[in-house]
N, C-alpha and C. Protein backbone atom coordinates (compact mmCIF):
# COMPACT_ATOMS: atom_id res chain seq x y z
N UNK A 1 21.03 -36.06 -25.99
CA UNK A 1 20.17 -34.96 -25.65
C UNK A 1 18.78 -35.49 -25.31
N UNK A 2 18.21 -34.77 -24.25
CA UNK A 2 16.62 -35.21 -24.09
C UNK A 2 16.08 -34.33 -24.79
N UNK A 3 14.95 -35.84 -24.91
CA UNK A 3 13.54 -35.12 -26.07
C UNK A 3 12.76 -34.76 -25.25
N UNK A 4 11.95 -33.60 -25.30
CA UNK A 4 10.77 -33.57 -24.73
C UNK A 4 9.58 -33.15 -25.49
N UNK A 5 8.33 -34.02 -24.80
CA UNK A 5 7.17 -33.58 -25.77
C UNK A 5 6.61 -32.12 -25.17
N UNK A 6 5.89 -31.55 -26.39
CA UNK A 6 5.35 -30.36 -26.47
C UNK A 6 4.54 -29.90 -25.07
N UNK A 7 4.27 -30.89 -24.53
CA UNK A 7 3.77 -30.50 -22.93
C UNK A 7 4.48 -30.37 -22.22
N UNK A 8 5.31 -30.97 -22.30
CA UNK A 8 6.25 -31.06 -21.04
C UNK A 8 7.40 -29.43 -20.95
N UNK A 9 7.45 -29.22 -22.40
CA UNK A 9 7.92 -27.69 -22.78
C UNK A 9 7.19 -26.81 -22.10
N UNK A 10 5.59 -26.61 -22.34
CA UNK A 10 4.92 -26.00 -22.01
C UNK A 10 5.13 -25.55 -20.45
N UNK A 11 4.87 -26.97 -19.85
CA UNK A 11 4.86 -26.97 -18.33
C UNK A 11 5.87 -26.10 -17.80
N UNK A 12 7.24 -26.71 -18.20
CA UNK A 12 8.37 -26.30 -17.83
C UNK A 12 8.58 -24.76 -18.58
N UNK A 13 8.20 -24.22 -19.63
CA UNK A 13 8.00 -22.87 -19.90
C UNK A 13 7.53 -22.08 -18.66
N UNK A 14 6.08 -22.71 -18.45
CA UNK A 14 5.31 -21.99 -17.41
C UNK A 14 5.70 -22.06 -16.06
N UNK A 15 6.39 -22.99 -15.45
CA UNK A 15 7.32 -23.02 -14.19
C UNK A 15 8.36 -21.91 -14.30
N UNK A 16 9.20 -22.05 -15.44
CA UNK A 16 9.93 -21.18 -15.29
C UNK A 16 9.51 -19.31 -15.46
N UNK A 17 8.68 -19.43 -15.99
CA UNK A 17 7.92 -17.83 -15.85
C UNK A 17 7.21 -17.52 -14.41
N UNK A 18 6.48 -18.57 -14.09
CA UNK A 18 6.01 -18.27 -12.62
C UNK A 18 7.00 -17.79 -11.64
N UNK A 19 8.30 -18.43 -11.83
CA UNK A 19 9.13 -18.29 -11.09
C UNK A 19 10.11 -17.06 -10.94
N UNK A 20 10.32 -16.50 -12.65
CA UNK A 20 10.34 -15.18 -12.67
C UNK A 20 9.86 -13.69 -12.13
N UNK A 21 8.17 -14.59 -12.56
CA UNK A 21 7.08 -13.54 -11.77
C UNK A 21 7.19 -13.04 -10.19
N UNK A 22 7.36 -14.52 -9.77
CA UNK A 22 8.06 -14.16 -8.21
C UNK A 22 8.94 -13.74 -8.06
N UNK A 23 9.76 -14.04 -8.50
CA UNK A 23 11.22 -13.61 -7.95
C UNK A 23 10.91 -11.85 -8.35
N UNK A 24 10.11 -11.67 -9.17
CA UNK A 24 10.39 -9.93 -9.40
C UNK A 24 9.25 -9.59 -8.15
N UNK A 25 8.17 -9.78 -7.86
CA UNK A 25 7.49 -9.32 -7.01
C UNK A 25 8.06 -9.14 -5.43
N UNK A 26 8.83 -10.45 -5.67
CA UNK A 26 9.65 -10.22 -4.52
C UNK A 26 10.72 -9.27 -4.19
N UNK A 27 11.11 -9.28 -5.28
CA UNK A 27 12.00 -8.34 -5.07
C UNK A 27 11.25 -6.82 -4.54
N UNK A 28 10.20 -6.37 -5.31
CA UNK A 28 9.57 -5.20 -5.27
C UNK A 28 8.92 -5.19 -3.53
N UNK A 29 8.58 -6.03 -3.42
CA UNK A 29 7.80 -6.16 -1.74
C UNK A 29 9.35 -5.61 -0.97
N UNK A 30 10.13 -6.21 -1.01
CA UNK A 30 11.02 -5.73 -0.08
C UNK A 30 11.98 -4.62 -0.89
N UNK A 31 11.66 -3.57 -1.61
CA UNK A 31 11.88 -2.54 -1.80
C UNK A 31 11.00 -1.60 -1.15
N UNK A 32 9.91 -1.83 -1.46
CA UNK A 32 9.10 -1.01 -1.14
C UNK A 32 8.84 -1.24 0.47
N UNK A 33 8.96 -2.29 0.83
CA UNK A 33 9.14 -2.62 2.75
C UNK A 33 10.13 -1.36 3.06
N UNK A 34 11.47 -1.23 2.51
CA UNK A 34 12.47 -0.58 3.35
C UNK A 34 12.02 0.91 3.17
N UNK A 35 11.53 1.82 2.40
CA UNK A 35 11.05 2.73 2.56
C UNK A 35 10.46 2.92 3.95
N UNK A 36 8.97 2.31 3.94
CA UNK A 36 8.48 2.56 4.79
C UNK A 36 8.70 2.14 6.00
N UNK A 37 9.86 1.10 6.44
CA UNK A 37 10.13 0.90 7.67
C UNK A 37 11.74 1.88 8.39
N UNK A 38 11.97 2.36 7.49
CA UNK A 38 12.91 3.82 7.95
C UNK A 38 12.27 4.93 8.03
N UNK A 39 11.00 4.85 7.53
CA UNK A 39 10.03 6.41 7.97
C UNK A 39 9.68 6.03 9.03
N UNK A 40 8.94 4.15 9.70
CA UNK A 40 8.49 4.49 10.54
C UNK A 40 9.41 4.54 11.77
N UNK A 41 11.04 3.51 11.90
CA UNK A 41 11.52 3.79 12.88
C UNK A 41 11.83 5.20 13.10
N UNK A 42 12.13 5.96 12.02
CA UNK A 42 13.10 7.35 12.51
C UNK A 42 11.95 8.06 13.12
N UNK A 43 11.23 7.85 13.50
CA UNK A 43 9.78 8.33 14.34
C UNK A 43 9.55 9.77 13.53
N UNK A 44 9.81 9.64 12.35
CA UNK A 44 9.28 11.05 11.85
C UNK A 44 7.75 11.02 10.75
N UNK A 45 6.75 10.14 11.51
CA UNK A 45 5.22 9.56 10.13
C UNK A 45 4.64 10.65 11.13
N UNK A 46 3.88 11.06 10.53
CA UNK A 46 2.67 11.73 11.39
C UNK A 46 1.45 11.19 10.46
N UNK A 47 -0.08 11.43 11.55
CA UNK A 47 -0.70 10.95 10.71
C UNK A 47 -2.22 12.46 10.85
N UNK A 48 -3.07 11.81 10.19
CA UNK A 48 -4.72 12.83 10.14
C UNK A 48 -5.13 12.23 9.63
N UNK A 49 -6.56 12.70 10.63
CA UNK A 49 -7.85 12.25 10.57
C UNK A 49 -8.64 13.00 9.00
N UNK A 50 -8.50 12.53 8.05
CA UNK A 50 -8.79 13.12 7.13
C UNK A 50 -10.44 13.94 7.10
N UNK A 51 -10.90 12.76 7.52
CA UNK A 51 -12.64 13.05 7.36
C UNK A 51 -12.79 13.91 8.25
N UNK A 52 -12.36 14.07 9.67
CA UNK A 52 -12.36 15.56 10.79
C UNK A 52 -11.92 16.97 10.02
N UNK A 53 -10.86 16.61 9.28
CA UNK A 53 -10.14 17.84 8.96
C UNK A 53 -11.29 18.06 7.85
N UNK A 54 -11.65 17.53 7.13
CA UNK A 54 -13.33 17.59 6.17
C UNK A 54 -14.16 18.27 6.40
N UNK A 55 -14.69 17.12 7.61
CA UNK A 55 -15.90 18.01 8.27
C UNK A 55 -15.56 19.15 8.86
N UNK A 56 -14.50 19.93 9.34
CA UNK A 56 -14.66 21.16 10.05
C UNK A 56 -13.81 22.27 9.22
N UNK A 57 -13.45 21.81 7.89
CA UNK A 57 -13.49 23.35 7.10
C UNK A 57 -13.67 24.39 6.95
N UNK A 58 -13.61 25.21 6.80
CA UNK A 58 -14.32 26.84 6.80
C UNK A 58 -14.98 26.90 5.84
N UNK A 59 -14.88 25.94 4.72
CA UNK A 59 -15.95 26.29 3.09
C UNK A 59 -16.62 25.47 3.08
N UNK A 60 -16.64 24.45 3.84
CA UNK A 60 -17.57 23.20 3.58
C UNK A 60 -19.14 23.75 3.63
N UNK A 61 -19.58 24.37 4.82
CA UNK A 61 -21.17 24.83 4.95
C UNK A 61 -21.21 25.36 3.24
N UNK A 62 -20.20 26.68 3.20
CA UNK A 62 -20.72 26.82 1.69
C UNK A 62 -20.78 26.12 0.53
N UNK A 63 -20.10 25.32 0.43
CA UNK A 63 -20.03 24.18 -0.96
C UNK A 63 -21.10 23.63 -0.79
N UNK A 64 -21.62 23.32 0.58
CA UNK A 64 -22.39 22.30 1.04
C UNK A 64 -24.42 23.66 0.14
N UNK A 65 -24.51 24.23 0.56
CA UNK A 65 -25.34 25.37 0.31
C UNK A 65 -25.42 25.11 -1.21
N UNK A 66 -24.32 25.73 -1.62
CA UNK A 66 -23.91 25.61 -3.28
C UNK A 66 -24.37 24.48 -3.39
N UNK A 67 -24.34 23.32 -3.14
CA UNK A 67 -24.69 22.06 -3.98
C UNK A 67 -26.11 21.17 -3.89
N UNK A 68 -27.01 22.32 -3.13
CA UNK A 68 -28.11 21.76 -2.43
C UNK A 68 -28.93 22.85 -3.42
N UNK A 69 -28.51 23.95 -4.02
CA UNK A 69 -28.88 24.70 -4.61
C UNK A 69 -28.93 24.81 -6.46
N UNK A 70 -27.43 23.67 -6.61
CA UNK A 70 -27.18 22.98 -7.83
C UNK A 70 -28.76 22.13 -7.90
N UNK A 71 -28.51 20.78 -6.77
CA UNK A 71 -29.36 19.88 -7.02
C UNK A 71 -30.88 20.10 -7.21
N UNK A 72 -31.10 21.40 -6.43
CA UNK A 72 -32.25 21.80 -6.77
C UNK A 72 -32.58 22.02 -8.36
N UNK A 73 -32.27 22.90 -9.11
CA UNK A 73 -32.13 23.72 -10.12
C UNK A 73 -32.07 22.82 -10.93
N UNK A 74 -31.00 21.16 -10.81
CA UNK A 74 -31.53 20.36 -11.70
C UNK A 74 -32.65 19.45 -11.69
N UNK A 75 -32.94 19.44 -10.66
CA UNK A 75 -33.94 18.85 -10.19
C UNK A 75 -35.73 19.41 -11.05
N UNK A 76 -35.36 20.65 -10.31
CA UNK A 76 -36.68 21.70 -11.31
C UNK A 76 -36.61 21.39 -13.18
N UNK A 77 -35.33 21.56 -13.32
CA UNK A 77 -35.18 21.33 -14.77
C UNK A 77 -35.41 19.84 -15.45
N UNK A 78 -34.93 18.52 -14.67
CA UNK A 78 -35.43 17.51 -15.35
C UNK A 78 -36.80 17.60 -15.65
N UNK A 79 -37.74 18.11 -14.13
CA UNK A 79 -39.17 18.03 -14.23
C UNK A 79 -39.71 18.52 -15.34
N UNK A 80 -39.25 20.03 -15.54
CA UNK A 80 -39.90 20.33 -16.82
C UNK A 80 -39.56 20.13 -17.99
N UNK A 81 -38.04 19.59 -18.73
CA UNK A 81 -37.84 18.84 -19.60
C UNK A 81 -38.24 17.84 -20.11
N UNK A 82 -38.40 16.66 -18.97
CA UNK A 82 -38.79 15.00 -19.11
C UNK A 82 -40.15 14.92 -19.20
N UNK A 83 -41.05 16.11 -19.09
CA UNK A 83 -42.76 15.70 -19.39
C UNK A 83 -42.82 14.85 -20.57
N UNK A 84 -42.23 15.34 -21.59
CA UNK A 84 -42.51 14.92 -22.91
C UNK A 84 -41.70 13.65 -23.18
N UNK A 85 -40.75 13.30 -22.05
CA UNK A 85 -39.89 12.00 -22.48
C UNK A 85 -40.44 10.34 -22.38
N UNK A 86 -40.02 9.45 -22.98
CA UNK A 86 -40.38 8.19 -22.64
C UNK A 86 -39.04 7.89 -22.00
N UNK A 87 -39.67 6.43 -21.57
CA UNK A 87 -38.41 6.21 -20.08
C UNK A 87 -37.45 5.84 -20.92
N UNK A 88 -36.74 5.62 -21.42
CA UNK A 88 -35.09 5.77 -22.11
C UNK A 88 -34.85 7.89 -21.65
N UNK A 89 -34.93 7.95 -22.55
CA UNK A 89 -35.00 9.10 -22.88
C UNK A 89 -34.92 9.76 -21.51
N UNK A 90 -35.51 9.82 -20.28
CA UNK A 90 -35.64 10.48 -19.06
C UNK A 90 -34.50 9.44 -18.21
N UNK A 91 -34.44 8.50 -18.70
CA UNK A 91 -32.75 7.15 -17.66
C UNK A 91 -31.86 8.42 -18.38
N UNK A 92 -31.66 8.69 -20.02
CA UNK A 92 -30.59 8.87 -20.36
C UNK A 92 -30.61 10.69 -19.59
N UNK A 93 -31.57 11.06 -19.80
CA UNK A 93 -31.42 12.68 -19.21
C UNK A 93 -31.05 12.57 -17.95
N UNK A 94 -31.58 11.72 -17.04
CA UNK A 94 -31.24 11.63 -15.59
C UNK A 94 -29.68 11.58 -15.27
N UNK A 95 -29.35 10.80 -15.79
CA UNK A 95 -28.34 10.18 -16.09
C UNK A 95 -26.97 11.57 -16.18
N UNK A 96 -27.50 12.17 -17.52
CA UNK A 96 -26.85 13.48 -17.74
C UNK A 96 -26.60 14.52 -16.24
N UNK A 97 -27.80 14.62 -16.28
CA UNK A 97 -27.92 15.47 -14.92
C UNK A 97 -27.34 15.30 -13.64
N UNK A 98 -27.08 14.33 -13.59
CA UNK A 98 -26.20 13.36 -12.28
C UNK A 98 -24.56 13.71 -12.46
N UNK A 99 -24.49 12.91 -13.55
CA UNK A 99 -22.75 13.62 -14.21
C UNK A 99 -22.42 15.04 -13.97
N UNK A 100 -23.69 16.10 -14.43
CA UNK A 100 -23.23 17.82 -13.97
C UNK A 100 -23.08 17.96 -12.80
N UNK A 101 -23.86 17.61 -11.94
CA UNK A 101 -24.01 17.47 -10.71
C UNK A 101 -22.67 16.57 -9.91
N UNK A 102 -22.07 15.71 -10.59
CA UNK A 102 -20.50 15.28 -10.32
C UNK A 102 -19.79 16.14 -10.75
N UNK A 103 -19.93 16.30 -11.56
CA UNK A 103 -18.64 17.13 -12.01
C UNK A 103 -18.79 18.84 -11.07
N UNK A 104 -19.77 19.30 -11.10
CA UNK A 104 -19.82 20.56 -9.99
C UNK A 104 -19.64 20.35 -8.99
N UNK A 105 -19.50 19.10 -8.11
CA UNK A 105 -19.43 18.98 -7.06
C UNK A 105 -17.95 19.03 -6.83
N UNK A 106 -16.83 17.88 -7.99
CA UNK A 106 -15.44 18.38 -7.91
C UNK A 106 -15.40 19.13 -8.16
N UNK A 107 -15.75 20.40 -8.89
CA UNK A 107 -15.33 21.55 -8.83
C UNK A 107 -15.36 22.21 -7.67
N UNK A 108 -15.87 21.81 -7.15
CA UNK A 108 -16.23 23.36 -5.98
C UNK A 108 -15.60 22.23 -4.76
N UNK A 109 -14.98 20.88 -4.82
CA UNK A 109 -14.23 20.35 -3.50
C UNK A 109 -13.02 20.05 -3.70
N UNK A 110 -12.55 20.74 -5.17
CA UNK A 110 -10.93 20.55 -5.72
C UNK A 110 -10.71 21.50 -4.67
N UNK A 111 -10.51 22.68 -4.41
CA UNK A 111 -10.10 23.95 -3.99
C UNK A 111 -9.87 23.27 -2.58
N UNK A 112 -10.99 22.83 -2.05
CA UNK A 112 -10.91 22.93 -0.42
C UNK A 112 -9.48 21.53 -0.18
N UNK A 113 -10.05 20.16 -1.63
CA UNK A 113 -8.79 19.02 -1.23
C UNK A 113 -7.68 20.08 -0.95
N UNK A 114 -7.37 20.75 -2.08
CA UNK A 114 -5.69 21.51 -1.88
C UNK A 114 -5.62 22.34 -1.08
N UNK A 115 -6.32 22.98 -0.29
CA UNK A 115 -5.68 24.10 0.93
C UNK A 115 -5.99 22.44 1.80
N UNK A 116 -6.27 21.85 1.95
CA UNK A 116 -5.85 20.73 2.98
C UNK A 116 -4.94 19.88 2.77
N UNK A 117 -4.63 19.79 1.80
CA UNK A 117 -3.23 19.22 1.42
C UNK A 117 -1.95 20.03 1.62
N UNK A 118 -2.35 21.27 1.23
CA UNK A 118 -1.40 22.63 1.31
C UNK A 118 -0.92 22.65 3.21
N UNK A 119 -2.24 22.51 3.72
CA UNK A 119 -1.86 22.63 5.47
C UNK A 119 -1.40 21.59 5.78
N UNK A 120 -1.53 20.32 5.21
CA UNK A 120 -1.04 19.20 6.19
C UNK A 120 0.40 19.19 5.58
N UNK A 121 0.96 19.65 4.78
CA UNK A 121 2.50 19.85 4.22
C UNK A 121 3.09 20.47 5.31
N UNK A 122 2.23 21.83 5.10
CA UNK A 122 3.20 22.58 6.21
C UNK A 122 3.25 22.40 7.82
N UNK A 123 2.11 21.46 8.25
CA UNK A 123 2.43 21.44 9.46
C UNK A 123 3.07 20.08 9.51
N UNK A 124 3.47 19.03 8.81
CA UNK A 124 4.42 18.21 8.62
C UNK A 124 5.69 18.92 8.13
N UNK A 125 5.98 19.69 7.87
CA UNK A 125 7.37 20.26 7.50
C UNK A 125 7.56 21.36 9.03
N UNK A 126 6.72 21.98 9.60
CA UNK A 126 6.91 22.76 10.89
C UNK A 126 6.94 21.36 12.05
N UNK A 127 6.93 19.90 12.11
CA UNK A 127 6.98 19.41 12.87
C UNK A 127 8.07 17.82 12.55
N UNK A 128 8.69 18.31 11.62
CA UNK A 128 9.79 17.65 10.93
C UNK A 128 9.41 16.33 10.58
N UNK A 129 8.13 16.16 9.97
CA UNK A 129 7.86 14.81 9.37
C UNK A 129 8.06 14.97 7.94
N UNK A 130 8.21 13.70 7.97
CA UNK A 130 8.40 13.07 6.35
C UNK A 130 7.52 12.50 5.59
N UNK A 131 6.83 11.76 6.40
CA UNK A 131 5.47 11.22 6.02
C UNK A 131 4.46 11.51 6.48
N UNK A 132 3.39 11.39 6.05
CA UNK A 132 1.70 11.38 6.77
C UNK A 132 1.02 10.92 6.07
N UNK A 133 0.86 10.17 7.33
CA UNK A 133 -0.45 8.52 6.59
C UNK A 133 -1.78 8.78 7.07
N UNK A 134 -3.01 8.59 6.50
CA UNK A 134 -4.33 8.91 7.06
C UNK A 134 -4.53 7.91 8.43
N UNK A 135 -4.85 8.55 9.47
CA UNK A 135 -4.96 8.11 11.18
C UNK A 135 -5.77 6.35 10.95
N UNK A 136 -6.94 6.13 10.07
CA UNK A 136 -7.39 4.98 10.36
C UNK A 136 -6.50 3.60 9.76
N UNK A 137 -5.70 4.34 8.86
CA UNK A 137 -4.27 3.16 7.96
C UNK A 137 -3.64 2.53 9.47
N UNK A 138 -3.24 3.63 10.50
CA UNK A 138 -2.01 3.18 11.27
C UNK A 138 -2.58 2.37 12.81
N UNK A 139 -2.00 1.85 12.86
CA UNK A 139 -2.37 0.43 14.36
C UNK A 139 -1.78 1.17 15.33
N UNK A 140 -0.40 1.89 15.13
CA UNK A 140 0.80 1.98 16.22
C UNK A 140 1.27 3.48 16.16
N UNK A 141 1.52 4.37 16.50
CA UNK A 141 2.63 5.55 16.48
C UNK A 141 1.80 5.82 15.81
N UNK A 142 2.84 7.33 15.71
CA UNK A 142 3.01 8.43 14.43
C UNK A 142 2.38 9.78 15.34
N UNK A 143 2.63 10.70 14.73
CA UNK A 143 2.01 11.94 15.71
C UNK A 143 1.09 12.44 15.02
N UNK A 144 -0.17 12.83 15.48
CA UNK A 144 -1.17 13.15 15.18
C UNK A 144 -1.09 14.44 15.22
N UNK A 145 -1.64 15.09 13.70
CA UNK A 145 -1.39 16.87 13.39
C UNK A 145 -2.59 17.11 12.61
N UNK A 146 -3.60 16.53 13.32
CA UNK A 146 -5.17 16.81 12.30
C UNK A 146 -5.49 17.90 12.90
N UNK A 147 -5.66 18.44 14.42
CA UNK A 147 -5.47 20.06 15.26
C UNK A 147 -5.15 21.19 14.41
N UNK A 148 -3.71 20.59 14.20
CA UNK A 148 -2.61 21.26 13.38
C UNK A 148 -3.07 22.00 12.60
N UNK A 149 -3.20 20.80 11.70
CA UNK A 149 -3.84 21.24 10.14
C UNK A 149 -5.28 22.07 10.14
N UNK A 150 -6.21 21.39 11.19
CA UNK A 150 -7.44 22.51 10.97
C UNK A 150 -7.55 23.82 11.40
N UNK A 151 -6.38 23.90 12.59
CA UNK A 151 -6.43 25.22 12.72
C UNK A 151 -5.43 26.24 11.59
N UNK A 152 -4.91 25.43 11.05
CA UNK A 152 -4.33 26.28 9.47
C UNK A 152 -5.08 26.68 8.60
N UNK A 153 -6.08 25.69 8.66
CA UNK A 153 -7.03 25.96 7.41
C UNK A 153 -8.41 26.84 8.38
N UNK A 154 -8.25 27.56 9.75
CA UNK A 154 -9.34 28.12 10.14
C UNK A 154 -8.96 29.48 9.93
N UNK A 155 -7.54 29.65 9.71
CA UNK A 155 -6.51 31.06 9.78
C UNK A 155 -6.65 31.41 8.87
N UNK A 156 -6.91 31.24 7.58
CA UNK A 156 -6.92 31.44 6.20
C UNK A 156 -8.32 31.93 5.73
């Protein structure tokens, strides 16, 4: 039987795990390859311009209003809170105020993500796609239904 010293275990431990590691990644790359190369031959990907379908919303001006009206209001309020603060104290309030101001902002752009998610379903299911990838991902193909979708979300 061969002896081997404690390094040479090691080494050969770690060869043989590297080699594991690959062999599973590999495997996963070409799982996940065949998905997406039967969506894209069966010519059924469509894609959108996400940020178009964004900018021309029907609620956006208002969220947009709403949040200029938030920022104000906190804005007025740090001022007259933070007179009395030292600078910790006005980083950490600022700070606060920024977070409400995130968090109101998803609030009021959850609604609009899902009626745009809601339209680009259905005009991928009225135009028999399977997939839809955002327009700047794709080099090649796919049918473009960002039209589609905004005029769904102008009907509503």
């Amino acid at each position: 039987m061969i002896k081997l010293e404690k390094k040479q275990v090691k080494i050969i431990s770690i060869i043989i795990a590297l080699l594991f590691v690959g062999s599973v990644v590999a495997i996963a790359l070409t799982q996940s390859g065949n998905g997406i190369a039967s969506a894209a031959s069966g010519g059924n990907v469509g894609v959108v311009d996400y940020r178009q379908i964004m900018s021309q919303h029907p609620d956006l001006k208002n969220i947009e209003t709403q949040m200029q009206s938030s920022v104000e209001e906190v804005r007025k309020e740090f001022e007259e809170k933070s007179a009395g603060m030292n600078d910790q104290e006005k980083q950490d309030y600022y700070q606060q105020s920024q977070e409400r101001l995130r968090q109101k902002q998803q609030e009021l752009l959850d609604p609009v993500e899902q009626s745009i998610r809601d339209a680009i379903k259905k005009s991928a299911d009225n135009k028999g796609l399977s997939v839809v990838i955002e327009k700047s991902a794709v080099v090649y193909g796919g049918t473009d239904i960002t039209q589609d979708v905004i005029s769904k979300l102008n009907k509503k």
